[in-house]
C-alpha atoms as a PDB file:
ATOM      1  CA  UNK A   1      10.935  -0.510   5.902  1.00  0.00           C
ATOM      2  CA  UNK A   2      12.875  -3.627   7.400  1.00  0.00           C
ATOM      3  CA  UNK A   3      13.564  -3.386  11.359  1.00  0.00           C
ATOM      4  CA  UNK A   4      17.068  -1.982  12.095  1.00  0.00           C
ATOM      5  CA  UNK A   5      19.823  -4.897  12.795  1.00  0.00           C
ATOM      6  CA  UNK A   6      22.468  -2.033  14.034  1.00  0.00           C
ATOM      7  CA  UNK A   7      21.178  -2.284  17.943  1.00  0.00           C
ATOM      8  CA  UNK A   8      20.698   1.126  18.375  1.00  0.00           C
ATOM      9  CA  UNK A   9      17.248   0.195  20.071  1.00  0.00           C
ATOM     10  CA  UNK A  10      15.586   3.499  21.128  1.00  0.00           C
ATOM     11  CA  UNK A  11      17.839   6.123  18.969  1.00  0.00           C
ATOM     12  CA  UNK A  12      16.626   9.319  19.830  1.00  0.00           C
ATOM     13  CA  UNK A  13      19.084  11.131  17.019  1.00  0.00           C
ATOM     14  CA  UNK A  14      16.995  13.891  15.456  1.00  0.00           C
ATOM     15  CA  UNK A  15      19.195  15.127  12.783  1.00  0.00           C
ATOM     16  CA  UNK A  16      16.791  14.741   9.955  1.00  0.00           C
ATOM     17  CA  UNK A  17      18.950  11.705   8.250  1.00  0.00           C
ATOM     18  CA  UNK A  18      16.653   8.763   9.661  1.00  0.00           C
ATOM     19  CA  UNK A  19      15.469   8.201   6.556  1.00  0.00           C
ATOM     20  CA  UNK A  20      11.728   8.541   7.729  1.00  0.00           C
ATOM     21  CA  UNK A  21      12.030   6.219  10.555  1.00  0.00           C
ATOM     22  CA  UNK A  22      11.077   7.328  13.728  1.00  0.00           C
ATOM     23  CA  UNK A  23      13.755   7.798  16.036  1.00  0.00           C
ATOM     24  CA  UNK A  24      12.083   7.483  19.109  1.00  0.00           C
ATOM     25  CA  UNK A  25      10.651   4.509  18.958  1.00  0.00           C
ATOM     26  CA  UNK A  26      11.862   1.795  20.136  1.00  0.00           C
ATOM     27  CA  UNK A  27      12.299  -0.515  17.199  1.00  0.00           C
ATOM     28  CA  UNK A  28      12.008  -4.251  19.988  1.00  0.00           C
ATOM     29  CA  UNK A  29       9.204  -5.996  17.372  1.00  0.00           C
ATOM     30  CA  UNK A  30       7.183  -6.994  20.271  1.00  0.00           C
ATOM     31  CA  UNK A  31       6.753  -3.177  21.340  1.00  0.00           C
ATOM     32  CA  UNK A  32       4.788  -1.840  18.030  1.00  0.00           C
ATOM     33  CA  UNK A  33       1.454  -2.132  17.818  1.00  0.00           C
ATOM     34  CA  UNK A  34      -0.829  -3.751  14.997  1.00  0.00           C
ATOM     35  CA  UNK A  35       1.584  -6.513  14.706  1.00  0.00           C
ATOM     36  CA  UNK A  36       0.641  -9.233  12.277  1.00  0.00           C
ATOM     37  CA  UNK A  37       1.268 -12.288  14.583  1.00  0.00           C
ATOM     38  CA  UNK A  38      -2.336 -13.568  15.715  1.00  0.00           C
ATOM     39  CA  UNK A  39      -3.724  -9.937  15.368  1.00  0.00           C
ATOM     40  CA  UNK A  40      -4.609  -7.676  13.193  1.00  0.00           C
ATOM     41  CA  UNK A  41      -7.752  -8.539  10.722  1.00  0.00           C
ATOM     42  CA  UNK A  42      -7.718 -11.996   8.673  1.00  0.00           C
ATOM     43  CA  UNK A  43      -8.395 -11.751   5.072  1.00  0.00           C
ATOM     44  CA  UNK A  44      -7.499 -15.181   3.642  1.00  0.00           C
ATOM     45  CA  UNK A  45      -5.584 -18.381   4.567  1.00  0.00           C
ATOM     46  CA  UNK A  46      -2.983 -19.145   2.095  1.00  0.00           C
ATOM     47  CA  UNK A  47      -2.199 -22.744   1.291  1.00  0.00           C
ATOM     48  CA  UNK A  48       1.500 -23.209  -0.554  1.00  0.00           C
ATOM     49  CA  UNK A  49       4.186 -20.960  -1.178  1.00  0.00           C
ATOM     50  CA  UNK A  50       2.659 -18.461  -3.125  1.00  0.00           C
ATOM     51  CA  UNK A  51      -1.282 -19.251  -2.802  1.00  0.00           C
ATOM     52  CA  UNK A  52      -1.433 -21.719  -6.354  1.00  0.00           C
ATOM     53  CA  UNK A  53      -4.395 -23.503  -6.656  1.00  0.00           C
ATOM     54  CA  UNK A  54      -5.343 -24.240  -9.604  1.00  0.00           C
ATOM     55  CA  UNK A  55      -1.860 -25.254 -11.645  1.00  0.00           C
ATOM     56  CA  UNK A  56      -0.043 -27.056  -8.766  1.00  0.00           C
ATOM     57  CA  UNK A  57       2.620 -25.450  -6.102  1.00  0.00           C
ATOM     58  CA  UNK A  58       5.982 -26.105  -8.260  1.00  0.00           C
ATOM     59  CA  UNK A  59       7.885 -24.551  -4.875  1.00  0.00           C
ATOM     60  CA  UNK A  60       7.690 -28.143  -2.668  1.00  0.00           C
ATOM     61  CA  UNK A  61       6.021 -26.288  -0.256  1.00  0.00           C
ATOM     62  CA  UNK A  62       2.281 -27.637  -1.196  1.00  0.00           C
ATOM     63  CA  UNK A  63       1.887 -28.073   2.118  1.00  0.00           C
ATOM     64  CA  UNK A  64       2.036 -24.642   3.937  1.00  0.00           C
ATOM     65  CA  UNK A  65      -0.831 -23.373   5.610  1.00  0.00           C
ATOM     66  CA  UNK A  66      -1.307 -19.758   7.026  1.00  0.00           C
ATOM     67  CA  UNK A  67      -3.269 -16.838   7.622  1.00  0.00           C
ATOM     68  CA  UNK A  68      -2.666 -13.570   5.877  1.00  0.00           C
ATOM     69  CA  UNK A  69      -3.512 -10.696   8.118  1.00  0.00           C
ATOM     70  CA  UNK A  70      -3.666  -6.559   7.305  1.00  0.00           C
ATOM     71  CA  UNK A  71      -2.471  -5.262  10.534  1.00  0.00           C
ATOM     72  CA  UNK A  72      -5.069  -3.395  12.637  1.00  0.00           C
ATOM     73  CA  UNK A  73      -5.763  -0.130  14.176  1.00  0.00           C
ATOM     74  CA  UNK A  74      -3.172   1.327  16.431  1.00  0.00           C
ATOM     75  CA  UNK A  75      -3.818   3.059  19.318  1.00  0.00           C
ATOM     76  CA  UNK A  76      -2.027   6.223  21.248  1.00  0.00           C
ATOM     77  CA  UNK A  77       0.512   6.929  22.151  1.00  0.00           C
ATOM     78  CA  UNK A  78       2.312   6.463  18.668  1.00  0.00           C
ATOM     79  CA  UNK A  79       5.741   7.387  19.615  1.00  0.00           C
ATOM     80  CA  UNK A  80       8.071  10.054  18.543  1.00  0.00           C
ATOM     81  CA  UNK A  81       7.165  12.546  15.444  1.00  0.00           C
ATOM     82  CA  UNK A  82       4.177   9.711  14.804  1.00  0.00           C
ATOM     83  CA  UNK A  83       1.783  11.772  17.174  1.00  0.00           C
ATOM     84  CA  UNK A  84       2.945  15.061  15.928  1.00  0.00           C
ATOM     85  CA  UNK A  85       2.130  14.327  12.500  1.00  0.00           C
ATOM     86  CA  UNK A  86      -1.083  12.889  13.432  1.00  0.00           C
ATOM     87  CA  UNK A  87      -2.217  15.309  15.637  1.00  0.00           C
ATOM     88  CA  UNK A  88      -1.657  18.046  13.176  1.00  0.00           C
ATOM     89  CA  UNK A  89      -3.145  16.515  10.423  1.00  0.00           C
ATOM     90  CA  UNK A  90      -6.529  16.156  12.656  1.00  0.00           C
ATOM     91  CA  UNK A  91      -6.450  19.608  13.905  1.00  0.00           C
ATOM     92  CA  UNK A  92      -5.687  20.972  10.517  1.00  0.00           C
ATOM     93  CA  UNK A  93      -8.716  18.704   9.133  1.00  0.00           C
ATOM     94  CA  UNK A  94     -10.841  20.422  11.974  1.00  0.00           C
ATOM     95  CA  UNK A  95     -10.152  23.765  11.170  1.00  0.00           C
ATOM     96  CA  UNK A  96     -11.616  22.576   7.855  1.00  0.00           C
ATOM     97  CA  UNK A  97     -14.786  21.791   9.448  1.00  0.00           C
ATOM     98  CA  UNK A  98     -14.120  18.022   8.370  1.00  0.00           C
ATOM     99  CA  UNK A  99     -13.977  15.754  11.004  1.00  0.00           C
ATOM    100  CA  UNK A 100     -10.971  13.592  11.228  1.00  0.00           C
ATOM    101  CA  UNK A 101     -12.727  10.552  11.830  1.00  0.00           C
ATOM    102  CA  UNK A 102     -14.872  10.852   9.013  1.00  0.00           C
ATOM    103  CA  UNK A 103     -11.999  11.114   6.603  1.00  0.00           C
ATOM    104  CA  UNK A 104      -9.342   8.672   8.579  1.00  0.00           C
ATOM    105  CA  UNK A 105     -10.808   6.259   8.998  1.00  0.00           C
ATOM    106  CA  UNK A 106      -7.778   4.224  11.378  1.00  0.00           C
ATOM    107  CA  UNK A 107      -4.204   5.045  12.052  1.00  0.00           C
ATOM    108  CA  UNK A 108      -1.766   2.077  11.878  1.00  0.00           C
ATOM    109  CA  UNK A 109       1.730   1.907  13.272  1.00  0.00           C
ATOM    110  CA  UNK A 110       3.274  -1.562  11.956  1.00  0.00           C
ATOM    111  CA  UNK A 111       6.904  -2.243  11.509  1.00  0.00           C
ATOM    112  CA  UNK A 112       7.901   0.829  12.420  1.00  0.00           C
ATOM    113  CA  UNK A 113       6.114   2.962   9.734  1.00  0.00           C
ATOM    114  CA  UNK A 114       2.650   5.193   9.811  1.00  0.00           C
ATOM    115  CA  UNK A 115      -0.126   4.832   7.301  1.00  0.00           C
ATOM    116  CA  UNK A 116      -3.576   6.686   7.442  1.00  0.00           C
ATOM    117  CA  UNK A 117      -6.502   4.925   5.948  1.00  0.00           C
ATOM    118  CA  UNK A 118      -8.488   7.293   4.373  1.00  0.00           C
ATOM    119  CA  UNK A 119     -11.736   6.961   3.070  1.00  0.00           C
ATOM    120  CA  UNK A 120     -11.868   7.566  -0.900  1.00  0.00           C
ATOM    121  CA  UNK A 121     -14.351  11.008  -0.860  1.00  0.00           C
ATOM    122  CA  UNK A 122     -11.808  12.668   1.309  1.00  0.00           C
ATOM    123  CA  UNK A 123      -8.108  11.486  -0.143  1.00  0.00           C
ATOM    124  CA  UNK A 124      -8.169  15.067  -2.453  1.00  0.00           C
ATOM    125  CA  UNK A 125      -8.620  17.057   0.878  1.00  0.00           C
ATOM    126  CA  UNK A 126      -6.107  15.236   2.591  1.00  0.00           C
ATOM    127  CA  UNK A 127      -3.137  14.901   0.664  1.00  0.00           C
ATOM    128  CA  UNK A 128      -3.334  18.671   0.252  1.00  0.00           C
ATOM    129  CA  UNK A 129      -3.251  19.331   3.974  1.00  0.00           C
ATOM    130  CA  UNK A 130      -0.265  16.974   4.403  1.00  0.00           C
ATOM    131  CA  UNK A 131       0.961  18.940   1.386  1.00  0.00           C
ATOM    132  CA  UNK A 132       0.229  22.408   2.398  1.00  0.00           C
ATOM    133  CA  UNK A 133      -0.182  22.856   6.312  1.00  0.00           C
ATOM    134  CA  UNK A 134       3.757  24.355   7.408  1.00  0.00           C
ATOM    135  CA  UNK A 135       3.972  21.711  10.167  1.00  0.00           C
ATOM    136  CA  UNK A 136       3.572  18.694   7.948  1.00  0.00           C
ATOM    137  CA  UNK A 137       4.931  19.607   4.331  1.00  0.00           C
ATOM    138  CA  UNK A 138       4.697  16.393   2.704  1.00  0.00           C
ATOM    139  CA  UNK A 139       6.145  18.332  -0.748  1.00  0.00           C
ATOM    140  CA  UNK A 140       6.387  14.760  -2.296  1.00  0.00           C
ATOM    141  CA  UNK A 141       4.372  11.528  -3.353  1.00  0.00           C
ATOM    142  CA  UNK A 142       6.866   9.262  -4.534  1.00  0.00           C
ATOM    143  CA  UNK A 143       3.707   7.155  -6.563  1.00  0.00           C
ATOM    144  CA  UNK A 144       0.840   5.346  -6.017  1.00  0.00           C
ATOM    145  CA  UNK A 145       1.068   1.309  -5.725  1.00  0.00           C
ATOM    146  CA  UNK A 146      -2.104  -1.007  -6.274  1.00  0.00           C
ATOM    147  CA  UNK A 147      -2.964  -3.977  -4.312  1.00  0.00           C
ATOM    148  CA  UNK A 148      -5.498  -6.607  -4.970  1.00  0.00           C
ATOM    149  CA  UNK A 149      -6.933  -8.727  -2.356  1.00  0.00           C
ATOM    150  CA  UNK A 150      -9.664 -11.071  -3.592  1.00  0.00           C
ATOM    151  CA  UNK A 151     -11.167 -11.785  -0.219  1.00  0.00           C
ATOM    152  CA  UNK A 152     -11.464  -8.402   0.730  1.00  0.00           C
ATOM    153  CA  UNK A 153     -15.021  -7.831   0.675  1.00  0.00           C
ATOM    154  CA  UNK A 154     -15.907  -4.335   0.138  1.00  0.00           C
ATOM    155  CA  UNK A 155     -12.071  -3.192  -0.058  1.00  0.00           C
ATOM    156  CA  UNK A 156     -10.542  -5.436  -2.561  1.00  0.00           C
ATOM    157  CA  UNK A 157      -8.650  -2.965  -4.179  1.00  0.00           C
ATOM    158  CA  UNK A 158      -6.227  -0.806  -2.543  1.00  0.00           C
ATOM    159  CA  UNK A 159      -3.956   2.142  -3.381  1.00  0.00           C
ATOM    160  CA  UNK A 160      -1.364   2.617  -1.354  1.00  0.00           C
ATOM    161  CA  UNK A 161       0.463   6.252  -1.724  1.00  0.00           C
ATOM    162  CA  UNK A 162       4.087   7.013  -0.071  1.00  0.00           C
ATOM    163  CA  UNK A 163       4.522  10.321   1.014  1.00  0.00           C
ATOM    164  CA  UNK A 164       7.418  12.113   2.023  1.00  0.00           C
ATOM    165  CA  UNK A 165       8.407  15.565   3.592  1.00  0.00           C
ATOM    166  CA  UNK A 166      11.730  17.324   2.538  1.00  0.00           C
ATOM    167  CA  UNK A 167      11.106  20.032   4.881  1.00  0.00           C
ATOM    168  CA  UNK A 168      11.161  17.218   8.019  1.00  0.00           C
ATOM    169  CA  UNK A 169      12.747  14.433   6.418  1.00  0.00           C
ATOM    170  CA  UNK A 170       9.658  11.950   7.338  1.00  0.00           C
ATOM    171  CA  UNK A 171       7.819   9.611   5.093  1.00  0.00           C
ATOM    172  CA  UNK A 172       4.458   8.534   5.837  1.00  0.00           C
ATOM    173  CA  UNK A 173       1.673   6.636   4.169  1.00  0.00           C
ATOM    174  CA  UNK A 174      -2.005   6.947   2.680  1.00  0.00           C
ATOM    175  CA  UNK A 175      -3.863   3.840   1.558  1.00  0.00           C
ATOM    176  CA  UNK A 176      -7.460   4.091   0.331  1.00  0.00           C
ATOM    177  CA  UNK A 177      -9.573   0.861  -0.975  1.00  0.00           C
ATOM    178  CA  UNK A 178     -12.375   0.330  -3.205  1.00  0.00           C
ATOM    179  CA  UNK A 179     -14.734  -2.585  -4.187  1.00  0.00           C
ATOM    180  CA  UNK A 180     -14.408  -4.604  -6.656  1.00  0.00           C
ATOM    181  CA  UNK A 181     -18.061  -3.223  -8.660  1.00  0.00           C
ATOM    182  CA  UNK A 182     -17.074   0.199  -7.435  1.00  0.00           C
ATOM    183  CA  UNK A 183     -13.619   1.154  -8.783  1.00  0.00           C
ATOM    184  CA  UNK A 184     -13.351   4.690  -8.698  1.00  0.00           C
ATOM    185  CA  UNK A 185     -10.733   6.166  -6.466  1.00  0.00           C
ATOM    186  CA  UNK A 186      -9.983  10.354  -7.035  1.00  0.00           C
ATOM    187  CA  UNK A 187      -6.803  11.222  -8.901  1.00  0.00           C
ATOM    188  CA  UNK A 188      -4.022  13.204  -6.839  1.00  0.00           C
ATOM    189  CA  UNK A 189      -2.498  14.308  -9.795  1.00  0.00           C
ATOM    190  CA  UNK A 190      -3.786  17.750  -9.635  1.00  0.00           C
ATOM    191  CA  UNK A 191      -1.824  17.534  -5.824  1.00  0.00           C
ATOM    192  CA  UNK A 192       0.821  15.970  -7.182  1.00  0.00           C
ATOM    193  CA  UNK A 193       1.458  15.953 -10.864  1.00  0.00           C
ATOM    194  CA  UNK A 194       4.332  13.192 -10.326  1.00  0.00           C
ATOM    195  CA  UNK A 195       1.556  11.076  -9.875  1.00  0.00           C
ATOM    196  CA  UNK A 196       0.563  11.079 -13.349  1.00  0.00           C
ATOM    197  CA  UNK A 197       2.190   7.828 -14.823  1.00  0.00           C
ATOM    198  CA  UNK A 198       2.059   6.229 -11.594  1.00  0.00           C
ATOM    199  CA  UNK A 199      -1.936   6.315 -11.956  1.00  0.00           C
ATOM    200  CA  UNK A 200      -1.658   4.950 -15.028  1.00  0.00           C
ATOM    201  CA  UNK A 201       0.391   2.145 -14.726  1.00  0.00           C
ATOM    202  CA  UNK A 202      -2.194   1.214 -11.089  1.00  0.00           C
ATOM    203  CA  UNK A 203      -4.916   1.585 -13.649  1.00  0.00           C
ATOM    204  CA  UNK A 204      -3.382  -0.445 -16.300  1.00  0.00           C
ATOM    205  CA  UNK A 205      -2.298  -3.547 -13.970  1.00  0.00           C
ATOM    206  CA  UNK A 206      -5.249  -3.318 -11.222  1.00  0.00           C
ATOM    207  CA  UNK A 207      -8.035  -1.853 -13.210  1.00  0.00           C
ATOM    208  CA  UNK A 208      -8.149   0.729 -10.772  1.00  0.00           C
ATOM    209  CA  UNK A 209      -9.800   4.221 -11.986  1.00  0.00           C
ATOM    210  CA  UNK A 210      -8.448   7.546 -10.879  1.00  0.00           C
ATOM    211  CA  UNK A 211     -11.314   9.947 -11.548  1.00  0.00           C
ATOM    212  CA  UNK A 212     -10.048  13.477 -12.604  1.00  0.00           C
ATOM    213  CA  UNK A 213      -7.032  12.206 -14.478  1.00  0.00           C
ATOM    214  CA  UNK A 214      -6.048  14.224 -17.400  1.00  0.00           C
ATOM    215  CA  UNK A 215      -5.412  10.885 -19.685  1.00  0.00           C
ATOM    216  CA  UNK A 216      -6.460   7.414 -18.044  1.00  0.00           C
ATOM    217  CA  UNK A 217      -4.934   5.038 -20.540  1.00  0.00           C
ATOM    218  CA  UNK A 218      -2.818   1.858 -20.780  1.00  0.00           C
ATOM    219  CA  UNK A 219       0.703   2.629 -20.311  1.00  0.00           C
ATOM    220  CA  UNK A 220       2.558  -0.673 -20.385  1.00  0.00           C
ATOM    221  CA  UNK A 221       0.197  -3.010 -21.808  1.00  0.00           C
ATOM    222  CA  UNK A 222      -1.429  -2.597 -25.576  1.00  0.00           C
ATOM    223  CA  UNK A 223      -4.480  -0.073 -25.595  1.00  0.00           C
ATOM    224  CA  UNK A 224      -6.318  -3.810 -26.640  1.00  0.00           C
ATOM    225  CA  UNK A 225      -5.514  -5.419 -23.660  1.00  0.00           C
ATOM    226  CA  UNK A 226      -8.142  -7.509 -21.974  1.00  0.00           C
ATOM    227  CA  UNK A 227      -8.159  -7.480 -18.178  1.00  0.00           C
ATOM    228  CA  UNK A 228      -5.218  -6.081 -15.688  1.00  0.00           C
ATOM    229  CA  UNK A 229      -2.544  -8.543 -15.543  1.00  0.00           C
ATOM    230  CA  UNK A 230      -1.923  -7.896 -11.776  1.00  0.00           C
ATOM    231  CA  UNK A 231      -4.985  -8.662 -10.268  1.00  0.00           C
ATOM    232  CA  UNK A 232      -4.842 -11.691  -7.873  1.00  0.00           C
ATOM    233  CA  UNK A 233      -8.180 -13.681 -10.311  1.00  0.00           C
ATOM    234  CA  UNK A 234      -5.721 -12.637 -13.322  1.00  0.00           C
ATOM    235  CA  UNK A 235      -5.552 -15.789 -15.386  1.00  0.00           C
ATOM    236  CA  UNK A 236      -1.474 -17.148 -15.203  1.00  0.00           C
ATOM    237  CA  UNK A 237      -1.833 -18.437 -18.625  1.00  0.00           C
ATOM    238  CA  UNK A 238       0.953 -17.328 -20.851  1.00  0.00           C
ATOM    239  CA  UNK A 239       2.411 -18.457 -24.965  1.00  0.00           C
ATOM    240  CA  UNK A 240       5.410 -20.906 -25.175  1.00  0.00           C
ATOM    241  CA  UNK A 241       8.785 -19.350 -25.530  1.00  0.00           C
ATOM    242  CA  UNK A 242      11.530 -20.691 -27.832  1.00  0.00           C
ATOM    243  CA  UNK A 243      14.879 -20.801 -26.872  1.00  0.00           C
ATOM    244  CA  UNK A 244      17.637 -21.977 -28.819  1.00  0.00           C
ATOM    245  CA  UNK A 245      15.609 -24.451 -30.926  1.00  0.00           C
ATOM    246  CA  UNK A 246      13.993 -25.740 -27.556  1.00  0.00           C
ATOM    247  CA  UNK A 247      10.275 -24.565 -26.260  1.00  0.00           C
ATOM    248  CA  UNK A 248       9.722 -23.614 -23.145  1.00  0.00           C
ATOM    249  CA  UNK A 249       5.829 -24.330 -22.387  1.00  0.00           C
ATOM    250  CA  UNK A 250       3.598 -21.721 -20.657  1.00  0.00           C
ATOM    251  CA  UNK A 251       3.252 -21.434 -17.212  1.00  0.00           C
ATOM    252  CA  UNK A 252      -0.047 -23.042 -16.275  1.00  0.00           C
ATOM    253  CA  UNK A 253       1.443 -25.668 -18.370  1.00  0.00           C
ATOM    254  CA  UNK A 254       5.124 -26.224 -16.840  1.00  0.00           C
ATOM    255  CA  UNK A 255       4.909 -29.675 -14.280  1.00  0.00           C
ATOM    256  CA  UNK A 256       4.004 -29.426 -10.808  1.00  0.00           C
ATOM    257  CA  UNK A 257       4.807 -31.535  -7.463  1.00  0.00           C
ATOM    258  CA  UNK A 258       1.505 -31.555  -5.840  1.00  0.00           C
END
């Protein structure tokens, strides 16, 4: 969610239409934590507009260099609703005898929003307490997005699941990751039975596999398919495309400036 532009720095409104942002934190950039900036943990260093290197960088920005960074762990206070939700969500883990730091693994506050990473074993449990306790009553995942970062090691793959309470008009997130030679993640559908297609169509782009789901097949791409056309080492390849008696040629093909 963008940062607000209408100056109402510090809006402590708590009418239940923010939209899940919190409204009483101060929404100044330089005063929430895990900011990207020169913090945060650095997974690659991008070179070029969009990271081409092996067709050419057809942008005319060849030249760009800089570091992509997953904002880090965020510590207390969170501000506003951020530290009720989290505090409940531990205490309701610990009256499950599960101890929250063995199934969140770290809390981040960046750009105004609040995602839990939680380790993969323990998602199931989770997203039915956020579900389920009265003082969180996260009723609805709005679907699960995949994310592929090559450099990653040990967490290349990520699933990223948006969460949202009707009851208390807040959105939160969960992300979980898996490696690369260990894809396995558990399905939520059985939580959330939304999340059906959504599972599919991360499984069919990312390669991601959501144990437990009822029917784990391709769902935009033929059942023949080779490989999951999202993934970051995805090859850009591509067929020529005629166009009014003209072909246009693939795009590893097309000319480059650098």
């Amino acid at each position: 969610m963008s940062e607000s532009n209408n100056g109402n720095n510090g809006n402590k409104s708590n009418n239940g239409n923010n939209n899940g942002v919190n409204p009483e934190k101060d929404l100044g950039t330089q005063n929430l934590p895990g900011q990207r900036g020169d913090h945060g943990e650095e997974i690659r260093v991008q070179r070029g507009m969009f990271g081409a290197n092996n067709g050419g960088d057809t942008s005319g920005y060849g030249g760009l260099v800089r570091s992509v960074r997953l904002p880090g762990a965020s510590s207390r206070p969170y501000g506003g609703w951020f530290d009720e939700v989290a505090d409940e969500l531990e205490g309701a883990l610990e009256e499950q005898d599960l101890l929250p730091e063995n199934a969140i693994e770290k809390t981040v506050v960046d750009r105004d929003e609040l995602t839990f990473h939680i380790a993969r074993e323990h998602l199931v449990r989770v997203a039915k307490t956020l579900r389920d306790d009265p003082a969180l009553r996260f009723e609805l995942c709005t679907g699960v997005s995949g994310v592929h970062y090559p450099e990653d090691k040990g967490r290349e793959l990520h699933a990223v699941y948006h969460l949202r309470s009707i009851t208390h008009g807040r959105l939160i997130r969960l992300e979980v990751s898996a490696p690369d030679d260990d894809r396995h993640v558990p399905s939520l559908v059985p939580v959330y039975p939304t999340n059906d297609w959504h599972e599919r169509e991360t499984y069919d782009f990312f390669g991601l596999i959501f144990d437990g789901h009822p029917a784990l097949t391709r769902i935009m791409m033929p059942d023949d398919w080779q490989g999951f056309p999202q993934r970051k080492d995805y090859p850009l390849g591509g067929i020529p495309v005629e166009y009014k008696g003209a072909q246009i040629p693939a795009p590893d093909q097309r000319r480059s400036y650098s």
